[in-house]
Structures are given as C-alpha cells and as structure tokens.
Protein backbone atom coordinates (compact mmCIF):
# COMPACT_ATOMS: atom_id res chain seq x y z
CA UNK A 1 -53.60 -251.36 52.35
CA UNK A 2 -51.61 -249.24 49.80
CA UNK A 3 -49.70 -246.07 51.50
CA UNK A 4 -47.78 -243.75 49.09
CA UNK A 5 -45.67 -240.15 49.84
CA UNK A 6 -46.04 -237.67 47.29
CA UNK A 7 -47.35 -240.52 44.73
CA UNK A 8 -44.61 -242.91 46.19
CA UNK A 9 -45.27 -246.43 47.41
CA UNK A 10 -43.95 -247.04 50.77
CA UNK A 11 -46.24 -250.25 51.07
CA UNK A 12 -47.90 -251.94 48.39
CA UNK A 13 -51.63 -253.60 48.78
CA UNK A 14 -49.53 -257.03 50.04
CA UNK A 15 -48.15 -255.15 52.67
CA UNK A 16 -44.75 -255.34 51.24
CA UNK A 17 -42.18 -252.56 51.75
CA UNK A 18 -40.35 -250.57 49.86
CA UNK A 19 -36.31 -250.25 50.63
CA UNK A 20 -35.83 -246.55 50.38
CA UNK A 21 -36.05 -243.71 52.45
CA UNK A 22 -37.15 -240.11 52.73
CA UNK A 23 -34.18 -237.51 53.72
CA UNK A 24 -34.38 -234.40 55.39
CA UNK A 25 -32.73 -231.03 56.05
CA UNK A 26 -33.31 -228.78 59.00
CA UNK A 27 -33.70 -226.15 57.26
CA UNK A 28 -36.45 -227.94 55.35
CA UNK A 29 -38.91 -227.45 58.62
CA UNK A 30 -38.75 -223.43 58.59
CA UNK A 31 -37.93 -220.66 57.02
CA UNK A 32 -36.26 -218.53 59.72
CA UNK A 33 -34.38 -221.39 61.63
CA UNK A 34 -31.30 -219.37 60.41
CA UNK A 35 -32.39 -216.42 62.61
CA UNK A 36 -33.94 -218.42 65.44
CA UNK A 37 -30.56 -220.52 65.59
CA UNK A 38 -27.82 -219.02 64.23
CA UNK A 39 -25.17 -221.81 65.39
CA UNK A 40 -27.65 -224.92 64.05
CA UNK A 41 -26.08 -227.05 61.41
CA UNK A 42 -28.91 -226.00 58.99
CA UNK A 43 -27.60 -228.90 56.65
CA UNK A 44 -28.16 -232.11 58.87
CA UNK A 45 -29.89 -234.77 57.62
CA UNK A 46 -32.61 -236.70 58.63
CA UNK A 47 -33.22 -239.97 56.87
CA UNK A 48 -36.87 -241.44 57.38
CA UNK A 49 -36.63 -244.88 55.97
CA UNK A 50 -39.97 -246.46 54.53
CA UNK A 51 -39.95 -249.40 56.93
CA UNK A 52 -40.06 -247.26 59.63
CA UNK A 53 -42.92 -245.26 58.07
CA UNK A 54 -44.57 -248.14 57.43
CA UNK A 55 -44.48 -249.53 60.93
CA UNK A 56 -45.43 -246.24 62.25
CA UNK A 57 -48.96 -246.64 60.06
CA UNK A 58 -49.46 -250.27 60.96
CA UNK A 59 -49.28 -249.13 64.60
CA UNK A 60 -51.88 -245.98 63.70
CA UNK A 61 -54.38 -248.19 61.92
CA UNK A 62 -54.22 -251.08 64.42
CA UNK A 63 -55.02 -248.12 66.97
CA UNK A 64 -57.90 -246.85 65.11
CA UNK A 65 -59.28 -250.60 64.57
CA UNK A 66 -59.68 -250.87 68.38
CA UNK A 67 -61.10 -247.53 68.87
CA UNK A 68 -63.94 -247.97 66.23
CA UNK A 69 -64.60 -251.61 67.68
CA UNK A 70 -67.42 -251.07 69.87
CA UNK A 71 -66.83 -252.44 73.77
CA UNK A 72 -70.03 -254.31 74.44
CA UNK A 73 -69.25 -253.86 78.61
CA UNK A 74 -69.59 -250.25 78.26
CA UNK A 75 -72.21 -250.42 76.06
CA UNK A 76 -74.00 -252.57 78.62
CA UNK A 77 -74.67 -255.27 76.36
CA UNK A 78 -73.09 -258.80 77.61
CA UNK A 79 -72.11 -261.88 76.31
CA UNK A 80 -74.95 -264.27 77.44
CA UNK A 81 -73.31 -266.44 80.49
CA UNK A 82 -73.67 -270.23 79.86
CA UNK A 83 -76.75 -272.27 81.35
CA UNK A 84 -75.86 -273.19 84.65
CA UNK A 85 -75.69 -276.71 85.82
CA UNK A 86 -78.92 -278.32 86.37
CA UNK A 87 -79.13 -281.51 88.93
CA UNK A 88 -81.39 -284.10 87.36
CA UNK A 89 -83.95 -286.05 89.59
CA UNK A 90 -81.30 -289.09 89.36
CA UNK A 91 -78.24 -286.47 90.18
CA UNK A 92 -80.34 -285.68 93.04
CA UNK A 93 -81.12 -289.61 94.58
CA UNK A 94 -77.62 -289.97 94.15
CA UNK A 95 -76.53 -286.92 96.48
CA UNK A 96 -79.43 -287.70 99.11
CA UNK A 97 -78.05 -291.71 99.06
CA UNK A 98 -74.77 -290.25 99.56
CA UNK A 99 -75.73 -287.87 102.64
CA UNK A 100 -77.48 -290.47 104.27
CA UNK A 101 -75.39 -292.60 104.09
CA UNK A 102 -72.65 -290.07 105.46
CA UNK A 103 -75.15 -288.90 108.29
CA UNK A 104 -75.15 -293.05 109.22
CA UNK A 105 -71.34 -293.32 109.34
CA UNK A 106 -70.88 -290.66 111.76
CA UNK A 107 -73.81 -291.93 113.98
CA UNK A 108 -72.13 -295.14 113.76
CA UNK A 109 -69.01 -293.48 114.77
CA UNK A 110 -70.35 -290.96 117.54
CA UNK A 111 -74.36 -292.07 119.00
CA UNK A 112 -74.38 -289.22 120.36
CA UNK A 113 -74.48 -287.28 116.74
C-alpha cells in the first residue's frame, strides 16, 4: 500500500522505501514554547527518517489486520474437531483375542487369579 506526507511517497505500492527524511524544529510543535521554556534550544532538530515511518505504519496496519479478523472462540463458533477413532468389528476380535489371551497367561502364572 502507497503512504505519502504532504503528497510525498514514503512507500510506494511495492512496499519500497524512500531514503529521505522529515526534519523538525522544536519550535515547530508550538507557538509559545519560547514563553513556556525560556532556556529550550528552540532550534533542535528532529530528523524522522522515512524507513522509520514506514515501519511505524507496517506495525499500525498489521495491528488493525488482527483486530478486524474476527476470533471464532469468542464468537463461539469452533473449528469442527476431527471424527474420533472408530474400532471396527475386526479391531474389536483382535483386542478381545488379545485380553483373553492375557487373562490365560496370568491364570497360568497365578491359579489363584
């Protein structure tokens, strides 16, 4: 997605960025900074470099992405769970064999099992 600052591109529609940067003064935030802080270097400047603009609005939409996604837990609608594990009728010979002949080992072992 394109961004721009007053008409200029900080990130085209490929996402690539622009190497400049936005500068600053202090005394572009107020009028009466002068008054409020008489011993403030009125002058200093802030340099806001595209890059970092444009991370901060990858971070913003990616943030508003997940919060329009709906959450289908809260919404009480849940991914259908996976058939469970039926035994088949020769799944279940096979387990009854096995049992009996487990139940004949120990009696073997102990007659008084």
């Amino acid at each position: 997605m394109r961004a721009a600052v007053e008409q200029d591109v900080i990130r085209d529609n490929d996402g690539n960025l622009e190497s400049r940067s936005l500068t600053f003064q202090l005394r572009d935030f107020a009028n009466n900074l002068a008054t409020t802080f008489p011993d403030a270097n009125l002058n200093e400047v802030i340099t806001l470099h595209y890059g970092d603009l444009a991370n901060y609005l990858a971070r913003a939409e990616k943030f508003q992405a997940q919060k329009q996604r709906p959450n289908l837990d809260n919404m009480g609608i849940l991914e259908p769970s996976p058939p469970a594990e039926e035994l088949t009728a020769e799944d279940e010979k096979k387990f009854h064999d096995l049992e009996n002949q487990s139940s004949a080992r120990s009696e073997a072992l102990d007659p008084d099992h």
